[in-house]
Protein backbone atom coordinates (compact mmCIF):
# COMPACT_ATOMS: atom_id res chain seq x y z
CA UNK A 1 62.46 75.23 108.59
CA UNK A 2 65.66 77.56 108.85
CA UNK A 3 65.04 81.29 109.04
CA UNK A 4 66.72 83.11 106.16
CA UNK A 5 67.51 86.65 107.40
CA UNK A 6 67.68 89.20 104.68
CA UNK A 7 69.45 92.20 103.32
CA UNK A 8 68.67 94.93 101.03
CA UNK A 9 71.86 96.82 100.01
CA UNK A 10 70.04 99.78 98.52
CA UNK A 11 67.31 100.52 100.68
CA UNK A 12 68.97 98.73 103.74
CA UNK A 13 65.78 97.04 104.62
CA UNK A 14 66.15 93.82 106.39
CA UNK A 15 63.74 91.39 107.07
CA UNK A 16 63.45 87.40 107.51
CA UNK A 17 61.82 84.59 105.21
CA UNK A 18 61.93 80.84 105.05
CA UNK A 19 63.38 81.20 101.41
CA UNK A 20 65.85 83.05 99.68
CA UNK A 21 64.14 86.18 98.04
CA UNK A 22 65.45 87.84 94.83
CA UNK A 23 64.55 90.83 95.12
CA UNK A 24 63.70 93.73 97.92
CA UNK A 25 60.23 93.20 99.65
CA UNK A 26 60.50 97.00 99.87
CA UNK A 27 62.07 98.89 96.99
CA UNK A 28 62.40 95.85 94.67
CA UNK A 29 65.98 96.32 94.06
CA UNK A 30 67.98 92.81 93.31
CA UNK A 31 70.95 94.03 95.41
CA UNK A 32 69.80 91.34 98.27
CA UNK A 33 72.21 88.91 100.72
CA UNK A 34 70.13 86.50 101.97
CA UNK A 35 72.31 84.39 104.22
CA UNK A 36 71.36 82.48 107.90
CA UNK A 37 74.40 83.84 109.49
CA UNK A 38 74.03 87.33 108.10
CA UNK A 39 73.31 89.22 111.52
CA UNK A 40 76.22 87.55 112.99
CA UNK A 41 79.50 87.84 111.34
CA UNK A 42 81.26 90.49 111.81
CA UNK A 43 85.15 90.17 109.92
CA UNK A 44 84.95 91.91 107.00
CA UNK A 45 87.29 92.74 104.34
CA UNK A 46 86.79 96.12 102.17
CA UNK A 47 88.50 96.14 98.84
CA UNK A 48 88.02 99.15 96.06
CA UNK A 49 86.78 98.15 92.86
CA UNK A 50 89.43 98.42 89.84
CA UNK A 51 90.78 101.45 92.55
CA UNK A 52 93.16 103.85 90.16
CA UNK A 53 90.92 103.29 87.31
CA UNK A 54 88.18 104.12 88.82
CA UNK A 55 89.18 107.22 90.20
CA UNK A 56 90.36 108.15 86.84
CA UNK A 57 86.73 107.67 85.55
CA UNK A 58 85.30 109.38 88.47
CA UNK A 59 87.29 112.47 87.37
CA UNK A 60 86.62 112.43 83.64
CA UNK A 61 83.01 111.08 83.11
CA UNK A 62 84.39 110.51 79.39
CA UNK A 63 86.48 107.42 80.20
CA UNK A 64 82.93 105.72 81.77
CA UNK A 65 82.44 103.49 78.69
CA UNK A 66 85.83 103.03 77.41
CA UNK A 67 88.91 100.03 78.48
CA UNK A 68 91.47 101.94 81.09
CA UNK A 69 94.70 100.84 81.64
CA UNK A 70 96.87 102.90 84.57
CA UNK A 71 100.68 102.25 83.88
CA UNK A 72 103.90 103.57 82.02
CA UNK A 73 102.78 104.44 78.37
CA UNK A 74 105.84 102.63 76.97
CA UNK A 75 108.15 100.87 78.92
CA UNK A 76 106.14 100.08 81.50
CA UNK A 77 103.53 97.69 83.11
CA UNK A 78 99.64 97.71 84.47
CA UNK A 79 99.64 98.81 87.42
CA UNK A 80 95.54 97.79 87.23
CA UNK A 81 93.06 98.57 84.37
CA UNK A 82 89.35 98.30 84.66
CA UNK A 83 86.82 95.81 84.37
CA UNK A 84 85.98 96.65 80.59
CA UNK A 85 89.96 96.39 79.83
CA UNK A 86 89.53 92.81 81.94
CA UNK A 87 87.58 91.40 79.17
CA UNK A 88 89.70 91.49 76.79
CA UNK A 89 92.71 89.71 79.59
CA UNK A 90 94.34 92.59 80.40
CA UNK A 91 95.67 92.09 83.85
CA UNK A 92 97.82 94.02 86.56
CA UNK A 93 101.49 93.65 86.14
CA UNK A 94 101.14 92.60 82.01
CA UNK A 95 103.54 94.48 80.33
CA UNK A 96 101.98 97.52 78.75
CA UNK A 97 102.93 95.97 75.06
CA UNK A 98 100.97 93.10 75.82
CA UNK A 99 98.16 94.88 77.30
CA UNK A 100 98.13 97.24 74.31
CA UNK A 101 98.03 93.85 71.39
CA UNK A 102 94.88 92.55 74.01
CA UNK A 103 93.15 95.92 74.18
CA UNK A 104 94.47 97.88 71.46
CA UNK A 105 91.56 100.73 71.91
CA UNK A 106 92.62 101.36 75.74
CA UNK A 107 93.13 104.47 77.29
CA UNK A 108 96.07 104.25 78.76
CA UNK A 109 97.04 107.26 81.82
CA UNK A 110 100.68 107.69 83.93
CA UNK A 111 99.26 106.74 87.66
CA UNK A 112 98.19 109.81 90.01
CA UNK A 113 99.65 108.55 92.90
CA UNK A 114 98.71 111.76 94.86
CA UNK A 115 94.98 111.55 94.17
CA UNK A 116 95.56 107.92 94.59
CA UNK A 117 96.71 109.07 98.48
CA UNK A 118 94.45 111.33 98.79
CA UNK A 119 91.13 109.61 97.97
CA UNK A 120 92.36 106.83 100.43
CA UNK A 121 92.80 108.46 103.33
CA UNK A 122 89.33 109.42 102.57
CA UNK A 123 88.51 106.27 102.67
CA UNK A 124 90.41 104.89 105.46
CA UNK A 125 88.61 108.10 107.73
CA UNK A 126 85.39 105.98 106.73
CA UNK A 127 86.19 103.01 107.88
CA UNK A 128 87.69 104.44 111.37
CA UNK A 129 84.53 105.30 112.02
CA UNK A 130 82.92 102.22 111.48
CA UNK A 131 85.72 100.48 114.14
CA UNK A 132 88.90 100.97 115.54
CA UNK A 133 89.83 97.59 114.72
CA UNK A 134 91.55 99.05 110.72
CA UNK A 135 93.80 96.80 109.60
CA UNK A 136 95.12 98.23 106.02
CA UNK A 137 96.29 95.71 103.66
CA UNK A 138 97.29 98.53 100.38
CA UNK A 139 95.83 101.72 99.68
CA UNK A 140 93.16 100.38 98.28
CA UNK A 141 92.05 97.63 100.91
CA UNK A 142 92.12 96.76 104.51
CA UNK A 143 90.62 94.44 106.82
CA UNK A 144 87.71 95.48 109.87
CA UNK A 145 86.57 93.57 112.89
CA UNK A 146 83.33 94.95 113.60
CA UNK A 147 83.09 92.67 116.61
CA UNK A 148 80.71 94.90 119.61
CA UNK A 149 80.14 97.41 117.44
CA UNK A 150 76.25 96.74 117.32
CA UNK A 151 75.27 99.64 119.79
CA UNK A 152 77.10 102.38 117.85
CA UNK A 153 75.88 101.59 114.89
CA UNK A 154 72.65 100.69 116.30
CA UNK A 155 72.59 97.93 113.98
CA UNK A 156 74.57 94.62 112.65
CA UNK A 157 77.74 94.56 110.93
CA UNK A 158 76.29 93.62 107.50
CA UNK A 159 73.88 96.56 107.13
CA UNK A 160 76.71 98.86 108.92
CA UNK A 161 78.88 97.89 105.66
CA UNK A 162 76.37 98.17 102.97
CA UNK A 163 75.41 101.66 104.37
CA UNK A 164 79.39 102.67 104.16
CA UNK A 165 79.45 101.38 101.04
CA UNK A 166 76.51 103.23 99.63
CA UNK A 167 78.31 106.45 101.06
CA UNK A 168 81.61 105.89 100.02
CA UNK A 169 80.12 105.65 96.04
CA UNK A 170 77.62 108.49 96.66
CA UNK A 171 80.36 110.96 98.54
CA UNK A 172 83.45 109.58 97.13
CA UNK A 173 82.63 108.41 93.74
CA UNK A 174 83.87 104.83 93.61
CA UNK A 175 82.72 101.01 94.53
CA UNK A 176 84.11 98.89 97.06
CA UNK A 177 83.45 95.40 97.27
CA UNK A 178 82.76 93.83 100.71
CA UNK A 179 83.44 90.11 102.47
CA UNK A 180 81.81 89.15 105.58
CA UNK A 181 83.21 85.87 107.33
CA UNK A 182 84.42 84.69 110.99
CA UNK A 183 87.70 84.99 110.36
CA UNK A 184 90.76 87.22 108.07
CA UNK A 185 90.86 84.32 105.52
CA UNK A 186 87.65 84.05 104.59
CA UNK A 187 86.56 87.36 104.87
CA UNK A 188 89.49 88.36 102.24
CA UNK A 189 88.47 85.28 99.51
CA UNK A 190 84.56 86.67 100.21
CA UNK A 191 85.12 89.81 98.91
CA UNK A 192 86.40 88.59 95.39
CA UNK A 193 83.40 86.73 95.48
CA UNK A 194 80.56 89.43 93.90
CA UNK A 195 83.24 92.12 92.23
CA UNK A 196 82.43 94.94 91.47
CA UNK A 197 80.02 97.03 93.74
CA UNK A 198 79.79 93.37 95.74
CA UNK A 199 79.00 91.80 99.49
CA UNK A 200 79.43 88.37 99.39
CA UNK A 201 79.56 85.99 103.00
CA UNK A 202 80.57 83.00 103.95
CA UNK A 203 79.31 81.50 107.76
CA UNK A 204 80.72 79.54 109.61
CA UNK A 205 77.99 76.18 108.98
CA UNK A 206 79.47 75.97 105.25
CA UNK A 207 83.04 76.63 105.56
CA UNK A 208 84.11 73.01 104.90
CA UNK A 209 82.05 72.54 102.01
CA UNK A 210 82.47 76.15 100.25
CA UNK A 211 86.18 75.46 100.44
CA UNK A 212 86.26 71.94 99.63
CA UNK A 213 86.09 72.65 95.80
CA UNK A 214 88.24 75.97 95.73
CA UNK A 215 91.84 75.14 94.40
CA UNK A 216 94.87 75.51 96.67
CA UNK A 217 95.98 78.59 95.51
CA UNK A 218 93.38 80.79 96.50
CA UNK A 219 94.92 80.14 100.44
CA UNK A 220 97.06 82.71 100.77
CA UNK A 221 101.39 81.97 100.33
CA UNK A 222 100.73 79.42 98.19
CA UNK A 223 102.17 80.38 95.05
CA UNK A 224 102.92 78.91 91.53
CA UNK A 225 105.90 76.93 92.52
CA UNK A 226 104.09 75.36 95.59
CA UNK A 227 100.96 74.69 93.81
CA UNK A 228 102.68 72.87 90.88
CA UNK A 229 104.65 70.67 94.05
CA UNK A 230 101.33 70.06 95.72
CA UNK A 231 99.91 68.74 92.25
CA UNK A 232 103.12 66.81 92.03
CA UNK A 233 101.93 64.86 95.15
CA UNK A 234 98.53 64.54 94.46
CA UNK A 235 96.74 67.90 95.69
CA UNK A 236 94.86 69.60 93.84
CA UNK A 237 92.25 71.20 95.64
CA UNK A 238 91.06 72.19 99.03
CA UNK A 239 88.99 69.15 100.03
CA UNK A 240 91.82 66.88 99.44
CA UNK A 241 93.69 68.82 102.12
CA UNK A 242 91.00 68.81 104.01
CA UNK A 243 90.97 65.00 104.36
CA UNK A 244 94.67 64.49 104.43
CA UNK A 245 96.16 63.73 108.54
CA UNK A 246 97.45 66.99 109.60
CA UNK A 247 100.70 65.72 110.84
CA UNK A 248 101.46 64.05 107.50
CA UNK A 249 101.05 67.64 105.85
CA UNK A 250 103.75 69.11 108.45
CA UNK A 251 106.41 66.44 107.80
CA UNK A 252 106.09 67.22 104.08
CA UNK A 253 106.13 71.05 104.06
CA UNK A 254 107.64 72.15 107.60
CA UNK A 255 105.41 75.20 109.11
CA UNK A 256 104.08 75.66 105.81
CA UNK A 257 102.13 72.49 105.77
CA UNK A 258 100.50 73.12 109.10
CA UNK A 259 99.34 76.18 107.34
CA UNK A 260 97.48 74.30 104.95
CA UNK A 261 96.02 71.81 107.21
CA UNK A 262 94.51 74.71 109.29
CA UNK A 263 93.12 77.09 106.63
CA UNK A 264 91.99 74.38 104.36
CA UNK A 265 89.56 73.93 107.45
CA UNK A 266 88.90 77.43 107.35
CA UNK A 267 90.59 78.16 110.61
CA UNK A 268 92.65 81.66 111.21
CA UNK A 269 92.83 82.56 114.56
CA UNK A 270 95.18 85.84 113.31
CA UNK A 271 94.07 88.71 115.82
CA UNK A 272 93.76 92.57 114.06
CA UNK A 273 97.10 94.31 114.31
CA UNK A 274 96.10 97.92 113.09
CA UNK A 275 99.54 99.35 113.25
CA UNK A 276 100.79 95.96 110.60
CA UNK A 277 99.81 98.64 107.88
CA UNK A 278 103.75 100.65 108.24
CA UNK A 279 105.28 99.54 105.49
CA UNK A 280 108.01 97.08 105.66
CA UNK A 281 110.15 98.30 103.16
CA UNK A 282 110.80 101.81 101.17
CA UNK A 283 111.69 101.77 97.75
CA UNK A 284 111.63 103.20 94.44
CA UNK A 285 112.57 102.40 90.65
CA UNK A 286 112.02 103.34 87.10
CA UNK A 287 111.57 101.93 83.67
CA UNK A 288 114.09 103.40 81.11
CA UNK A 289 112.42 104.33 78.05
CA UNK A 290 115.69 102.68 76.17
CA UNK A 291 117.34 99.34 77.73
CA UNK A 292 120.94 100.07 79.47
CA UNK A 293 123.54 97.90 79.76
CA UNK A 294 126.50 100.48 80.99
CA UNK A 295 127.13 101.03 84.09
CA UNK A 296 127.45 104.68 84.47
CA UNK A 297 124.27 104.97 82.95
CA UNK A 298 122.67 102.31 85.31
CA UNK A 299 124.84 103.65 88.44
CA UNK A 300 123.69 107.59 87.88
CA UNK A 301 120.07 106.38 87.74
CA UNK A 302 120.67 104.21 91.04
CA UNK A 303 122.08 107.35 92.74
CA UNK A 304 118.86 109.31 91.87
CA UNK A 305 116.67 106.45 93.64
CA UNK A 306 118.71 106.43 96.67
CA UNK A 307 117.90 109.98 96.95
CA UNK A 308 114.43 109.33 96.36
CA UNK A 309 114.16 106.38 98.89
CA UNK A 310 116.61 108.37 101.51
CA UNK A 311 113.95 111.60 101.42
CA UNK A 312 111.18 109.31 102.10
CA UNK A 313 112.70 107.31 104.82
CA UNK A 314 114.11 110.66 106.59
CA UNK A 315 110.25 112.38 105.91
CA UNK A 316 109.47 109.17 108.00
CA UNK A 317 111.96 109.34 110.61
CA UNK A 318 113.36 106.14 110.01
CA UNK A 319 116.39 103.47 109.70
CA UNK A 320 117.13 100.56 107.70
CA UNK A 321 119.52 97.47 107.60
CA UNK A 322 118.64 96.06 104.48
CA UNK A 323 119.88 97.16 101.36
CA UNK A 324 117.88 95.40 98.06
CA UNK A 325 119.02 96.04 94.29
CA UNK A 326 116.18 95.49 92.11
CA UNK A 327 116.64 94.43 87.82
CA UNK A 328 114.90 93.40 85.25
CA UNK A 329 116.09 92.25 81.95
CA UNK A 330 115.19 93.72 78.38
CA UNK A 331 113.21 89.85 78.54
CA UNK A 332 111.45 90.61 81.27
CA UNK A 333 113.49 88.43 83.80
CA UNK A 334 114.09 89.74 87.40
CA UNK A 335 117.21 89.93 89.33
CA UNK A 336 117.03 90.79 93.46
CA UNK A 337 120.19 91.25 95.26
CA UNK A 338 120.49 92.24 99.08
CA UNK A 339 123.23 93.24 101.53
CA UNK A 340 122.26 93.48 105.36
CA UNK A 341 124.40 96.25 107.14
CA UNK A 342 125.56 95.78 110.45
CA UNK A 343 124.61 99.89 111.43
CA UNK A 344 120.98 101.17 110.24
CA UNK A 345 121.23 104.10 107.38
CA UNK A 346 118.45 106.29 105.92
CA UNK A 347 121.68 108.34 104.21
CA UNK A 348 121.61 108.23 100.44
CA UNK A 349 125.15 108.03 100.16
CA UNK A 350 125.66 104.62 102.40
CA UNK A 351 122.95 103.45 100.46
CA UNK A 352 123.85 104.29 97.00
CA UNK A 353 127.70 102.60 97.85
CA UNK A 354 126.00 99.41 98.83
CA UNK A 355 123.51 99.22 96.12
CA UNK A 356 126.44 100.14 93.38
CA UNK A 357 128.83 97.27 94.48
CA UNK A 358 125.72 94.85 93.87
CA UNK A 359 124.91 96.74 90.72
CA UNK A 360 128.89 96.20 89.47
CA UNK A 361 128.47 93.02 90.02
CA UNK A 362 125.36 92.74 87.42
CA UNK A 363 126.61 94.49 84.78
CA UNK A 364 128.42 92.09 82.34
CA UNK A 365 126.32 93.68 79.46
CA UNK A 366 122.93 92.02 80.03
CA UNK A 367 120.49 95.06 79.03
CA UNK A 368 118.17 96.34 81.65
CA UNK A 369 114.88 97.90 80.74
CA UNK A 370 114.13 98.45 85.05
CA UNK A 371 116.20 99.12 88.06
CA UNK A 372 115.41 99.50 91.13
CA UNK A 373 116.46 99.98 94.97
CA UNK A 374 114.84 99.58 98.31
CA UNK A 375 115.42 99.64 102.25
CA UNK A 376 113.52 96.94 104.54
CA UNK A 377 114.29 95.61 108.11
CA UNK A 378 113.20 98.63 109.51
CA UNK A 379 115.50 99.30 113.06
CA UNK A 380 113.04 100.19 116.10
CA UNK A 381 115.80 102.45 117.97
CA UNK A 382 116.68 105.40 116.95
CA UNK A 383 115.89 107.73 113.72
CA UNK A 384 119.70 108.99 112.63
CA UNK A 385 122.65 106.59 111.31
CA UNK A 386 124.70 105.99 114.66
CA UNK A 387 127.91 107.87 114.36
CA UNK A 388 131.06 106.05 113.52
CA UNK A 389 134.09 107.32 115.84
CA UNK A 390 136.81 104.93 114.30
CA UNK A 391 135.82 106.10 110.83
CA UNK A 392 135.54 110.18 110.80
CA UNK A 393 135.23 110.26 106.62
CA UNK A 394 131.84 108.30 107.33
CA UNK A 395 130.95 111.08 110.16
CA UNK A 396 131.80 113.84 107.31
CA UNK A 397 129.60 112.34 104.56
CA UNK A 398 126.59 112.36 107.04
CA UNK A 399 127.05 115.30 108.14
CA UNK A 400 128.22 116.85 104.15
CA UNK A 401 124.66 115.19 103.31
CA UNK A 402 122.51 116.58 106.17
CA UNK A 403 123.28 120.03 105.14
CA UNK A 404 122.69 119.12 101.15
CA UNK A 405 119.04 118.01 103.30
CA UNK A 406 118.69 121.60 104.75
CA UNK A 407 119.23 123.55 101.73
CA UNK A 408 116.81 121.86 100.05
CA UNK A 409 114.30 121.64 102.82
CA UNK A 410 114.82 125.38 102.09
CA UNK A 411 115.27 126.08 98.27
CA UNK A 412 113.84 123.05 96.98
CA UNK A 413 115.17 119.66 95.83
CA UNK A 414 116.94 121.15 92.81
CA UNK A 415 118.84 123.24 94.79
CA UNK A 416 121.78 120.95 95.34
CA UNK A 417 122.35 118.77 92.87
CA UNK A 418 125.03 116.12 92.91
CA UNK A 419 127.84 116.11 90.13
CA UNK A 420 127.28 113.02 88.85
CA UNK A 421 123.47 113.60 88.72
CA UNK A 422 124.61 116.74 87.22
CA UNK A 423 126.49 115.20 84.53
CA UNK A 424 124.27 112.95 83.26
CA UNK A 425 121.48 115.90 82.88
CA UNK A 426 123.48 117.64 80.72
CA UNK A 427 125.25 114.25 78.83
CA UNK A 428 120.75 113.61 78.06
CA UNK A 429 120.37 116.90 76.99
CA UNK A 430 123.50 117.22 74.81
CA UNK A 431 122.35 114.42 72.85
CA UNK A 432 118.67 115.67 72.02
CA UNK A 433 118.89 115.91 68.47
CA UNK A 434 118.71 119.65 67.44
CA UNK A 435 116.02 121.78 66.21
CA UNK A 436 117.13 123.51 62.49
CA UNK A 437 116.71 126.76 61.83
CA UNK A 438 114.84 127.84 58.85
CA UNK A 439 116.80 128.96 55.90
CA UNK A 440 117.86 132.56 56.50
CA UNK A 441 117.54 132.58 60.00
């Protein structure tokens, strides 16, 4: 008969038994993995329970009991919303209407994203310790091979985890939820497994048959579109892949299909890249609290965002060739645009010209209720825009907007402020209605 080896997650007693126990031969808590692989595998993905909401809860004990939604109070959508607000199927990205006619007794708070920052990089410190093998995924989740790690911890990767996670809830005040596998791909579907305060595992003796009934679309880049052409040709879930010739699956859906014949095996041979966590792109955008439809209006907001995206890249140190307009319709519909420049920027002003002819080219009255802009295909030489000798008007903006940069490196970011920013503060504020004076007064 198979050894079971054991687990407790509170205590962090392990011990060994023929049959799965249910609860702690020592404390008697229920919080027990019993699995036959558990003192061997070492991948693990770490993922933060319900993460903004549960920070907000952490910091105002009052909110414990009640739904929380984290998003734009109006206009906006969830960001995420916890596990009470779940149950009544509010989900992240739901426009905050909707979420509001699901959970109509929700608290609803603007995000923090400073605490947000801050409490991750708390975090992150944790798991540094526990390898140097990090490989962030978001702020609130990242993936850790904890491969030869046995004699610093002085003990196996599974009880290493449960202890961080016991200390990130008693030191930091919120749950994580932990996946243990042989590989990225598992590890990652694992920890959805057991949510919240969960440690689920899956070896490497039943990775056939726990995938076999999973549908497609839990395998990572397979998406709504692909999963309703799958169906279309007779796939529905994992097992069918499974059983399907391999070179079949590549003539039908190029590199993608080779994809699916690998992980549907529950093969990933991806290595841990802990530098993949820079961020690909920089952006920013906003909701309007009114749809717009006129261009000046849309174009003076687009300016502001290039300003905002251009301070972050130049905090950074870094250059762009990608230019990406971002819309969304007063219906909810989204509309991406893109221009790739032949010369890197991180200069608000390049940015803002290439963004507005894409914008003029979207604004045939359709109302907006979001715009937004971002820079991506991030250029690895160099930190400033390459001067242009054949066009000296392009050297002068730079260097007009570097010294707009110093001034407010030195009086703040309100310290130069440009006119047609300007204008449409004061055009906002000229048409707040008008407090009246009382009678004789």
């Amino acid at each position: 008969m198979d050894i079971i080896s054991h687990l407790c997650r509170d205590c962090l007693q392990d011990f060994d038994n023929p049959t799965k126990l249910k609860r702690c031969s020592n404390c008697a808590s229920t919080r027990i993995i019993a699995h036959k692989e558990l003192k061997s595998l070492a991948i693990s993905h770490i993922d933060c329970d319900a993460y903004f909401a549960a920070i907000e809860k952490r910091d105002n004990p009052g909110l414990l009991d009640k739904p929380v939604i984290i998003g734009g109070e109006k206009r906006g959508v969830v960001s995420t919303c916890c596990y009470i607000a779940r149950m009544s199927g509010v989900r992240s990205a739901m426009p905050m209407f909707t979420a509001k006619k699901k959970c109509p007794n929700a608290v609803i708070i603007k995000p923090r994203m400073a605490e947000y920052i801050k409490t991750s990089k708390e975090i992150r410190a944790k798991m540094q310790a526990l390898s140097p093998l990090v490989e962030p995924l978001s702020i609130d989740e990242a993936f850790v091979d904890l491969n030869g790690t046995q004699a610093l911890h002085k003990s196996f990767p599974a009880r290493t985890l449960a202890k961080f996670a016991n200390e990130v809830e008693s030191e930091i005040g919120i749950s994580v939820s932990i996946g243990l596998s042989h590989n990225k791909f598992l590890a990652k579907i694992a920890s959805d497994l057991d949510k919240p305060r969960g440690m689920a595992l899956i070896g490497e003796e039943e990775t056939l048959e726990f995938l076999a009934k999973k549908p497609i679309s839990i395998i990572y880049g397979v998406g709504k579109v692909f999963t309703q052409t799958l169906k279309k040709d007779g796939f529905i879930n994992i097992g069918q892949l499974q059983n399907h010739d391999p070179d079949d699956l590549a003539k039908r859906y190029g590199e993608m299909g080779v994809r699916l014949a690998r992980l549907s095996r529950g093969i990933d041979n991806r290595s841990f890249s802990p530098t993949s966590a820079k961020a690909k792109s920089i952006s920013n955008e906003t909701t309007f609290f009114d749809d717009k439809s006129q261009l000046s209006d849309l174009s003076a907001t687009l300016l502001a965002l290039c300003e905002q995206v251009s301070a972050r890249m130049k905090k950074q140190d870094v250059v762009a060739h990608t230019v990406t307009l971002k819309l969304k319709t007063a219906d909810f519909k989204s509309r991406t645009r893109a221009k790739y420049l032949s010369l890197p920027t991180q200069l608000a002003h390049v940015m803002y010209e290439t963004a507005f002819h894409l914008l003029q080219k979207e604004t045939d009255g359709t109302p907006f209720r979001l715009i937004g802009v971002g820079m991506s295909a991030f250029d690895e030489h160099g930190a400033e825009d390459p001067v242009d000798l054949f066009e000296p008007q392009i050297a002068r903006n730079a260097a007009a907007e570097r010294a707009m940069d110093k001034v407010r490196d030195k009086f703040g970011t309100d310290a130069v402020v440009r006119g047609k920013l300007y204008r449409q503060k004061r055009r906002i504020e000229n048409e707040k209605p008008q407090s009246k004076k009382p009678n004789g007064k």
